[in-house]
PDB file of N, CA and C in Angstrom:
ATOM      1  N   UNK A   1       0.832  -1.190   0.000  1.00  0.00           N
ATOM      2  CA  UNK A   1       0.000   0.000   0.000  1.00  0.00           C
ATOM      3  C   UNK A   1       0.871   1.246   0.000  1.00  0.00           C
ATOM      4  N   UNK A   2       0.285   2.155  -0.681  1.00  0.00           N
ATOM      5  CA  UNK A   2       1.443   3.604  -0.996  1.00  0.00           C
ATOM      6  C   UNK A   2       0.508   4.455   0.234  1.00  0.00           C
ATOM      7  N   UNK A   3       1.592   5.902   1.086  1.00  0.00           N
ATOM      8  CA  UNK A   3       0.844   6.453   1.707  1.00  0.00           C
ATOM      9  C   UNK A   3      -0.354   6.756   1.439  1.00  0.00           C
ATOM     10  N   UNK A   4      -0.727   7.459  -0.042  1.00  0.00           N
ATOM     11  CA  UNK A   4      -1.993   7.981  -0.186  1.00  0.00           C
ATOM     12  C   UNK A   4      -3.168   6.522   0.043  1.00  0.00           C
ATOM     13  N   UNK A   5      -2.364   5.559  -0.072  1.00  0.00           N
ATOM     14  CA  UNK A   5      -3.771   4.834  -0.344  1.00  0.00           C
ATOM     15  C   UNK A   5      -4.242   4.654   1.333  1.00  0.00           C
ATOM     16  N   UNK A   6      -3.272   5.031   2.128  1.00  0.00           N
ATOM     17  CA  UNK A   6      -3.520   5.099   3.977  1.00  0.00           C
ATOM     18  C   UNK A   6      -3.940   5.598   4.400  1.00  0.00           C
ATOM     19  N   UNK A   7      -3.891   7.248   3.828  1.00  0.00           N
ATOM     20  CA  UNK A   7      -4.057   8.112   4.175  1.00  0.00           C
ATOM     21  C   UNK A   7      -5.872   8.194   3.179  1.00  0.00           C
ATOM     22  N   UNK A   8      -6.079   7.784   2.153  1.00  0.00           N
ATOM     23  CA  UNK A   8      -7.662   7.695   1.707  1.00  0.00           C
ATOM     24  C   UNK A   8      -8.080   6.320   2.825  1.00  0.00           C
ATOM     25  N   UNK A   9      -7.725   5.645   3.198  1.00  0.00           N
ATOM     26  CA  UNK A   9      -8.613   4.620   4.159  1.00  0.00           C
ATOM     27  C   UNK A   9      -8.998   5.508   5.856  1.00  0.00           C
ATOM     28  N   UNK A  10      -7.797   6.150   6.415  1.00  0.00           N
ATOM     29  CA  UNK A  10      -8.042   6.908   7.351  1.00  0.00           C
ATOM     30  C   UNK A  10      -9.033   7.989   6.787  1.00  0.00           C
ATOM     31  N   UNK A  11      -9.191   8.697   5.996  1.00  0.00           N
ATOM     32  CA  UNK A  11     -10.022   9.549   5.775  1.00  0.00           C
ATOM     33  C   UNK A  11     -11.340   9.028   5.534  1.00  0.00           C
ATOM     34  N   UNK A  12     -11.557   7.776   4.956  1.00  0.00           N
ATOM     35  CA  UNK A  12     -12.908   7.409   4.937  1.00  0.00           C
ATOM     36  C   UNK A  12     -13.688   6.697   6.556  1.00  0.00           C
ATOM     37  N   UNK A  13     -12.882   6.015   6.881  1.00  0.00           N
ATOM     38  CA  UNK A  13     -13.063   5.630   8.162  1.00  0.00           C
ATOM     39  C   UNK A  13     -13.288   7.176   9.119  1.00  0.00           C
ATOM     40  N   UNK A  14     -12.759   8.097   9.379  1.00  0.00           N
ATOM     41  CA  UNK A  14     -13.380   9.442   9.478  1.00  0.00           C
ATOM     42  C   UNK A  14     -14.465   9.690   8.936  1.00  0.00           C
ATOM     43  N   UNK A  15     -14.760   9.403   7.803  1.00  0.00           N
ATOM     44  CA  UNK A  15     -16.351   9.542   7.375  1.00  0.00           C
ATOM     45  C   UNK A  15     -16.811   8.767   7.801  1.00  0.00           C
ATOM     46  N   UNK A  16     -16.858   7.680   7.727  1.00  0.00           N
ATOM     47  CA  UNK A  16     -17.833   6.589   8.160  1.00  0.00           C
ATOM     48  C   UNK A  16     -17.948   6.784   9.808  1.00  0.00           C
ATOM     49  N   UNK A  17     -17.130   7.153  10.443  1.00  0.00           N
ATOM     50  CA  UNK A  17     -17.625   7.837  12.192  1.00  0.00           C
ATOM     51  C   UNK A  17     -18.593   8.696  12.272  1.00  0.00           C
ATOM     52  N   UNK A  18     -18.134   9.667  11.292  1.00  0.00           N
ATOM     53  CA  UNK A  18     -18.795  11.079  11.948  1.00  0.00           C
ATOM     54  C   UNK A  18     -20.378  11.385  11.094  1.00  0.00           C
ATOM     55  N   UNK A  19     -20.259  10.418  10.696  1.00  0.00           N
ATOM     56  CA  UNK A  19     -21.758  10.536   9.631  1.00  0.00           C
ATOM     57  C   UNK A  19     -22.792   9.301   9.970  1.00  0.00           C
ATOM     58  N   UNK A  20     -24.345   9.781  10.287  1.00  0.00           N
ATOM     59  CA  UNK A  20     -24.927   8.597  11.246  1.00  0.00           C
ATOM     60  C   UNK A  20     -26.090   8.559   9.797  1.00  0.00           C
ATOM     61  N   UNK A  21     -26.809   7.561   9.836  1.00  0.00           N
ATOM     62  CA  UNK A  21     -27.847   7.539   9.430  1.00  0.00           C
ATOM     63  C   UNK A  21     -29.059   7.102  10.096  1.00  0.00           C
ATOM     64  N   UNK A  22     -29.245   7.761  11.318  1.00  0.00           N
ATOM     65  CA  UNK A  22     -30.200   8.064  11.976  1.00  0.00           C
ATOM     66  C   UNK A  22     -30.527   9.581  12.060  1.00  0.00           C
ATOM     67  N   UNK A  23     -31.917   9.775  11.715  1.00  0.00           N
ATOM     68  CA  UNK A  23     -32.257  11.139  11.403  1.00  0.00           C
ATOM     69  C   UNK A  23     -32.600  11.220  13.112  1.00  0.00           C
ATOM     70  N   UNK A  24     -32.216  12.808  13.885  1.00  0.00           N
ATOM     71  CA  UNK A  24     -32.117  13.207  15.111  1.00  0.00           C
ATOM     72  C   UNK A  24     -31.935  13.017  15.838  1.00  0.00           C
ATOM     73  N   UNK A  25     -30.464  11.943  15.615  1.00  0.00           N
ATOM     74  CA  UNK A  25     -30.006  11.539  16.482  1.00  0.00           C
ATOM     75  C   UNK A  25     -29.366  12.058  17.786  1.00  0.00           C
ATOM     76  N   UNK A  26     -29.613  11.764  18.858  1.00  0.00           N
ATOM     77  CA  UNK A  26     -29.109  12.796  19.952  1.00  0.00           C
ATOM     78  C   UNK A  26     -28.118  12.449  19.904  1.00  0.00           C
ATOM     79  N   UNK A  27     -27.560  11.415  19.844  1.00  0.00           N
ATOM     80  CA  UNK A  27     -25.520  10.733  19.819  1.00  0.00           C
ATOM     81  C   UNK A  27     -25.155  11.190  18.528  1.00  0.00           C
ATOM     82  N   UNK A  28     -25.833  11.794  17.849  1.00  0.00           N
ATOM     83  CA  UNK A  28     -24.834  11.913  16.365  1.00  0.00           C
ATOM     84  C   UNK A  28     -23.733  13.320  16.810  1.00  0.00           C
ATOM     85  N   UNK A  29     -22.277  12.639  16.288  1.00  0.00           N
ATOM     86  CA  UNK A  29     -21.355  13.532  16.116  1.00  0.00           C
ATOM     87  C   UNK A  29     -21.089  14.783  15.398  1.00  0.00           C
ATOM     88  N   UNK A  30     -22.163  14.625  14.930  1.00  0.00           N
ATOM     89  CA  UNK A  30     -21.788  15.979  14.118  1.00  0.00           C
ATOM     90  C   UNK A  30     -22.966  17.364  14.785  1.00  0.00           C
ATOM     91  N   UNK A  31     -22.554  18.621  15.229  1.00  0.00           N
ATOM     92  CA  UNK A  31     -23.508  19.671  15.787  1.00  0.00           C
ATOM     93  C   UNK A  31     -24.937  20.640  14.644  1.00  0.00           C
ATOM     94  N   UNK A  32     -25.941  20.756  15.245  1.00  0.00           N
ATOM     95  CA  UNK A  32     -26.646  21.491  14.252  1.00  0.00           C
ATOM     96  C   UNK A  32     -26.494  22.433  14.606  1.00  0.00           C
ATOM     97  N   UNK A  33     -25.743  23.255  15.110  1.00  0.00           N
ATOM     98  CA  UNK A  33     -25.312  24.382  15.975  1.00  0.00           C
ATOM     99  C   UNK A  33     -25.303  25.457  14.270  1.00  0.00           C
ATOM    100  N   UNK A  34     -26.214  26.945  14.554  1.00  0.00           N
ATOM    101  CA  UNK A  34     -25.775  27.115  12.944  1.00  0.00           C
ATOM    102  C   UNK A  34     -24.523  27.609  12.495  1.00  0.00           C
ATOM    103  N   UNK A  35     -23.726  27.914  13.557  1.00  0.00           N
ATOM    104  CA  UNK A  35     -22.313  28.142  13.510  1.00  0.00           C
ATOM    105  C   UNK A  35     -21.256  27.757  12.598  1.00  0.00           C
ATOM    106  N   UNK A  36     -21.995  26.346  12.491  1.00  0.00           N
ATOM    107  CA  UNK A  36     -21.161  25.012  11.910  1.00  0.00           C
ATOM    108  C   UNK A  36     -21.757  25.037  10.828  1.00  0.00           C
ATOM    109  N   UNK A  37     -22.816  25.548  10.101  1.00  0.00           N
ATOM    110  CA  UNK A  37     -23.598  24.790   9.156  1.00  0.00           C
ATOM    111  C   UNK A  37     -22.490  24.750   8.248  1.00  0.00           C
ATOM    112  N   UNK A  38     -21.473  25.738   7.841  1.00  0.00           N
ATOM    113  CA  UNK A  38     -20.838  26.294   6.626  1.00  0.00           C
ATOM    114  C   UNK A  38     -19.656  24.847   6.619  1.00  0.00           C
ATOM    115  N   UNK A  39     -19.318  24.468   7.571  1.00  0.00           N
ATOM    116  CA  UNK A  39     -18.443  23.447   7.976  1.00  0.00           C
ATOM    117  C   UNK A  39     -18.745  21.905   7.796  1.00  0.00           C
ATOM    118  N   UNK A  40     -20.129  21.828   8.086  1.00  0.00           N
ATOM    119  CA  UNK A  40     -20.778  20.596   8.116  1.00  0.00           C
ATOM    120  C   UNK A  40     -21.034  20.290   6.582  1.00  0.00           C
ATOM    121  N   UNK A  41     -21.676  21.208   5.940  1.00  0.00           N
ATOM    122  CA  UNK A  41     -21.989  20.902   4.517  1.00  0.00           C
ATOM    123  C   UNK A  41     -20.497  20.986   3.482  1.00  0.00           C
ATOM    124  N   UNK A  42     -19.426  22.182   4.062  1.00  0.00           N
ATOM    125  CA  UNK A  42     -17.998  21.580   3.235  1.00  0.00           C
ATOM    126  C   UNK A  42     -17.476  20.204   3.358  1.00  0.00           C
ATOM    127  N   UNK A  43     -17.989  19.855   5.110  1.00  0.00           N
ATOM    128  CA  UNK A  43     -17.485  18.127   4.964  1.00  0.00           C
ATOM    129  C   UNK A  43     -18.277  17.338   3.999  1.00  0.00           C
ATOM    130  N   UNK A  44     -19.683  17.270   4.170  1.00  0.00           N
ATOM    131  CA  UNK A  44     -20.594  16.823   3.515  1.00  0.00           C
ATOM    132  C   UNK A  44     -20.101  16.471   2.253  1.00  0.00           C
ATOM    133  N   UNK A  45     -19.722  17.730   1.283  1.00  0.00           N
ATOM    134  CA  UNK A  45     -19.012  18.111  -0.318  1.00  0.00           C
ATOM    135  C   UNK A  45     -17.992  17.330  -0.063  1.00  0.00           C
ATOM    136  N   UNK A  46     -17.067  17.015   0.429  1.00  0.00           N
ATOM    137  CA  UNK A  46     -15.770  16.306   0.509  1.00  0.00           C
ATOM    138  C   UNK A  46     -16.062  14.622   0.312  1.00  0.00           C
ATOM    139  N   UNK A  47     -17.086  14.852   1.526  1.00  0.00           N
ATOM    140  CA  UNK A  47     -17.316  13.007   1.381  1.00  0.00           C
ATOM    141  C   UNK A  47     -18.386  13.054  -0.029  1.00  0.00           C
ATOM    142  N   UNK A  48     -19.307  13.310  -0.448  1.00  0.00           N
ATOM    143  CA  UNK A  48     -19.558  13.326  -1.732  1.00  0.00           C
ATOM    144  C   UNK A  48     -18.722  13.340  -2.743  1.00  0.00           C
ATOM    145  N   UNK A  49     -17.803  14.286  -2.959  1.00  0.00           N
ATOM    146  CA  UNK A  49     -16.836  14.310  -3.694  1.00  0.00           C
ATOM    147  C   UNK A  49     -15.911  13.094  -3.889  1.00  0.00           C
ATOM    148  N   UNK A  50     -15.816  12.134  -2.762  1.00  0.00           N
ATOM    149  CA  UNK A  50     -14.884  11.289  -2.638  1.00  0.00           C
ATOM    150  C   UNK A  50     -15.834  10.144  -3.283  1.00  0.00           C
ATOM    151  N   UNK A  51     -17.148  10.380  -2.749  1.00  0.00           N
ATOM    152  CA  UNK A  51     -18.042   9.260  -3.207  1.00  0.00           C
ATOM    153  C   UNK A  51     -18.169   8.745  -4.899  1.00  0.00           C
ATOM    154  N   UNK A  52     -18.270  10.155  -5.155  1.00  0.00           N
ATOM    155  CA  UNK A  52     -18.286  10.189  -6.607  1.00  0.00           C
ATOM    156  C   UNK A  52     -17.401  10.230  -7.911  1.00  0.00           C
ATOM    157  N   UNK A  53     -16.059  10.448  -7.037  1.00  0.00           N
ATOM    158  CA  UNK A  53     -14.713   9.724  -7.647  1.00  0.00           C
ATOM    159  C   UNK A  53     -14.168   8.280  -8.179  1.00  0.00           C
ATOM    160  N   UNK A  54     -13.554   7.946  -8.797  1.00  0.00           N
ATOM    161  CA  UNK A  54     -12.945   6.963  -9.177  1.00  0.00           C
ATOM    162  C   UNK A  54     -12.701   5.763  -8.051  1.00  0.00           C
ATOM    163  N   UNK A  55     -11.847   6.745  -6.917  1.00  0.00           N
ATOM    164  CA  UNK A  55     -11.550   5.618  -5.763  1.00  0.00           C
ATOM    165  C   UNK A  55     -11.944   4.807  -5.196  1.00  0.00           C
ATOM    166  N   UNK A  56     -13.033   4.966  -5.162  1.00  0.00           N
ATOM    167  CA  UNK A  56     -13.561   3.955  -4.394  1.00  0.00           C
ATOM    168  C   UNK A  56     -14.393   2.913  -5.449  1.00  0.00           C
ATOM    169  N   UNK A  57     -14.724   1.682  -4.990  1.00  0.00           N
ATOM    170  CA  UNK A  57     -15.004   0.891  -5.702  1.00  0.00           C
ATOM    171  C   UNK A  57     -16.866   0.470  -5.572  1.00  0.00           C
ATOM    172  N   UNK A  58     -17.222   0.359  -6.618  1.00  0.00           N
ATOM    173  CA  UNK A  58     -18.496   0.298  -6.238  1.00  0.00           C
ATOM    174  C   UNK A  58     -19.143  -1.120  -5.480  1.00  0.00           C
ATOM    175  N   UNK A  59     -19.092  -0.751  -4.153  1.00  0.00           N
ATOM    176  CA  UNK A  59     -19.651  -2.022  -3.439  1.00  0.00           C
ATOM    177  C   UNK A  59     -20.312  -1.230  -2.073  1.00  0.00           C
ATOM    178  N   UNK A  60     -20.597  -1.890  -0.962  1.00  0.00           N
ATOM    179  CA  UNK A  60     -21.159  -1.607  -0.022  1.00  0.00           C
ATOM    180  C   UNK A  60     -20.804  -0.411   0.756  1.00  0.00           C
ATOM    181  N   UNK A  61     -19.601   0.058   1.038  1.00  0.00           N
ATOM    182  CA  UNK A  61     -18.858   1.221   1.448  1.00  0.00           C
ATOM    183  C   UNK A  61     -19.425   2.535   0.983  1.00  0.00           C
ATOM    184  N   UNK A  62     -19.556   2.572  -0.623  1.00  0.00           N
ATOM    185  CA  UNK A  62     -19.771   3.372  -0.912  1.00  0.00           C
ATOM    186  C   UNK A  62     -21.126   3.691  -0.841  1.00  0.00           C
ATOM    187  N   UNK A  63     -21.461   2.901  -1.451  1.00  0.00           N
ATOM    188  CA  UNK A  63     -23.370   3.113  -1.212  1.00  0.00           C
ATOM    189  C   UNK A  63     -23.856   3.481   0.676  1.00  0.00           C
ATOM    190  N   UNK A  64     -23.237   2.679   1.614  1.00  0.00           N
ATOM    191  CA  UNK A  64     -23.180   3.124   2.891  1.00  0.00           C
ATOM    192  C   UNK A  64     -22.811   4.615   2.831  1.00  0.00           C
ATOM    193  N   UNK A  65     -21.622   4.857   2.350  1.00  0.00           N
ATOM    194  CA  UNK A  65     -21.234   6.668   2.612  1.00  0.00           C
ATOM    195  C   UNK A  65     -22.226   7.535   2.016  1.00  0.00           C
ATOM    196  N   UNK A  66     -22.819   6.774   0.887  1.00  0.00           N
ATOM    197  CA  UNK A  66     -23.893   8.168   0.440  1.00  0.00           C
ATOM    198  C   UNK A  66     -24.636   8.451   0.891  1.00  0.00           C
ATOM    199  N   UNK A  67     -25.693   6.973   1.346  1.00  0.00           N
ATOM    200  CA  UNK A  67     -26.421   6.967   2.372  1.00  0.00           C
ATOM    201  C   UNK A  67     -26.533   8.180   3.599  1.00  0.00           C
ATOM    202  N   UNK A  68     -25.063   8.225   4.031  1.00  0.00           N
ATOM    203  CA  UNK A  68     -24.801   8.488   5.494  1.00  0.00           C
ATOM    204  C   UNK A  68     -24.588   9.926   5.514  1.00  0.00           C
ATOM    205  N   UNK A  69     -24.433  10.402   4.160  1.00  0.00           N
ATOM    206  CA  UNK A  69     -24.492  11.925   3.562  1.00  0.00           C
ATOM    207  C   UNK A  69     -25.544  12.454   3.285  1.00  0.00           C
ATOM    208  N   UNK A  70     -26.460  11.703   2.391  1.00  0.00           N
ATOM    209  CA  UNK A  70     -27.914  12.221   2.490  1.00  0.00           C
ATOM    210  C   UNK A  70     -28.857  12.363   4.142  1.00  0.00           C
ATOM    211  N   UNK A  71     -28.034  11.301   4.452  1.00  0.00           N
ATOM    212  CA  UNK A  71     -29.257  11.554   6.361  1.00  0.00           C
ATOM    213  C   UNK A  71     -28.280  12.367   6.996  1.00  0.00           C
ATOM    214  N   UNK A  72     -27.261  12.491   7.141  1.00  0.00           N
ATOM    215  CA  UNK A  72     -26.838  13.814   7.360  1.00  0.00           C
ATOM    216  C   UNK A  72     -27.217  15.138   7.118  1.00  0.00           C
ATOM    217  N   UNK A  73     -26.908  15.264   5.836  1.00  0.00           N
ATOM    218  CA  UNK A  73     -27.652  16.279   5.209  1.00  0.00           C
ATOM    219  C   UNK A  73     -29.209  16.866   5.674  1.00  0.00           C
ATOM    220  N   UNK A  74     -30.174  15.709   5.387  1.00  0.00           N
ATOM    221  CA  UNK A  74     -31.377  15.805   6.216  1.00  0.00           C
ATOM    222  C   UNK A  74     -31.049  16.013   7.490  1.00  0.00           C
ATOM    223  N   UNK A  75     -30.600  15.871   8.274  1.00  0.00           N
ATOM    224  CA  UNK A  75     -30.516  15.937   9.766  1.00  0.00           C
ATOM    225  C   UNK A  75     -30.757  17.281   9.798  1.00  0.00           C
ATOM    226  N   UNK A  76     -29.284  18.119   9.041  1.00  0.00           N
ATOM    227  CA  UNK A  76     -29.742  19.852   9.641  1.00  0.00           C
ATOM    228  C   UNK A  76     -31.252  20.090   9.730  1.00  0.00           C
ATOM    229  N   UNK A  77     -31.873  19.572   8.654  1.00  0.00           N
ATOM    230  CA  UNK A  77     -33.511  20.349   9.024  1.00  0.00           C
ATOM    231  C   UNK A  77     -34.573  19.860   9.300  1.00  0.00           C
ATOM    232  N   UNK A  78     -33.983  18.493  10.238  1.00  0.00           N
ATOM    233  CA  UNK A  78     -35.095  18.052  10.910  1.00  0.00           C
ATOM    234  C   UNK A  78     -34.683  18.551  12.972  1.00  0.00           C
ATOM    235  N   UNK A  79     -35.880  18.654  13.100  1.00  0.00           N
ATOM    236  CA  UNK A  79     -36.054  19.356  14.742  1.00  0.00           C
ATOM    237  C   UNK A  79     -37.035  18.485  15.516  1.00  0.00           C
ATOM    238  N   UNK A  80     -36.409  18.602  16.895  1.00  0.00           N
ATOM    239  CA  UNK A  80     -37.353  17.893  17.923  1.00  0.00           C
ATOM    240  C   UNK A  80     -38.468  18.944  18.245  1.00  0.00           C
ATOM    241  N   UNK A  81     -40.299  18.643  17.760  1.00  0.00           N
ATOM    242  CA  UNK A  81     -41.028  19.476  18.559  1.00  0.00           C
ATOM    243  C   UNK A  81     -40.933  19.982  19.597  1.00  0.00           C
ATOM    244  N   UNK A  82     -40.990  21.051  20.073  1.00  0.00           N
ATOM    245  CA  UNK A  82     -40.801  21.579  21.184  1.00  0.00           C
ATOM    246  C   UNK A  82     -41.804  22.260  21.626  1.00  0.00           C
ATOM    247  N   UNK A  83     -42.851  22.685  20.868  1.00  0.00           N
ATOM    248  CA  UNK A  83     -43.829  23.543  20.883  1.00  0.00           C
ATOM    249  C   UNK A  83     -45.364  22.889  21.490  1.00  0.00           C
ATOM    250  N   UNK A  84     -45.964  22.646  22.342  1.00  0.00           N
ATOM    251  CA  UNK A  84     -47.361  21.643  22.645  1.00  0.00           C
ATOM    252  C   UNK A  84     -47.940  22.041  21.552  1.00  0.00           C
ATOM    253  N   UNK A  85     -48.527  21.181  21.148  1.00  0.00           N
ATOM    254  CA  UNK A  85     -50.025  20.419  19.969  1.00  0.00           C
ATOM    255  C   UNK A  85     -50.952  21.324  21.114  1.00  0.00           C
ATOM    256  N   UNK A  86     -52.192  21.644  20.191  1.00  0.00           N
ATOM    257  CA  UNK A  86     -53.405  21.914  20.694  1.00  0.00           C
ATOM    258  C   UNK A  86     -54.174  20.783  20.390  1.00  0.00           C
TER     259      UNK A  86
END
């Protein structure tokens, strides 16, 4: 294995942590804080970007990472009611 190819397995394994596919999740690692939004969606673009590259091979990994980008993605704009129902 050449560094880069170490250094693309550590970076995906970083994706595959920090990206849940559970929509509102209270354990999910990543903040909806809107501070972050600008940060969250450049990661977002990165792991897409990677998704949609050459490198990776089309099998379960990948289809998992897109997955885990789209419910991410959704996550920012889903919210816990907070407000009482009449």
């Amino acid at each position: 294995m050449h560094k880069a190819d170490i250094e693309m397995e550590m970076l995906l394994d970083l994706l595959h942590k920090s990206l849940s596919l559970i929509l509102e999740n209270p354990k999910a690692p990543m903040t909806k804080h809107v501070g972050a939004v600008g940060l969250r969606f450049r990661f977002l673009y990165l792991a897409l970007y990677l998704v949609q590259s050459d490198y990776l091979a089309n099998g379960v990994s990948k289809h998992l990472l897109r997955e885990k980008i789209y419910h991410t993605a959704f996550d920012y704009f889903t919210y816990v009611r907070i407000f009482q129902e009449n």
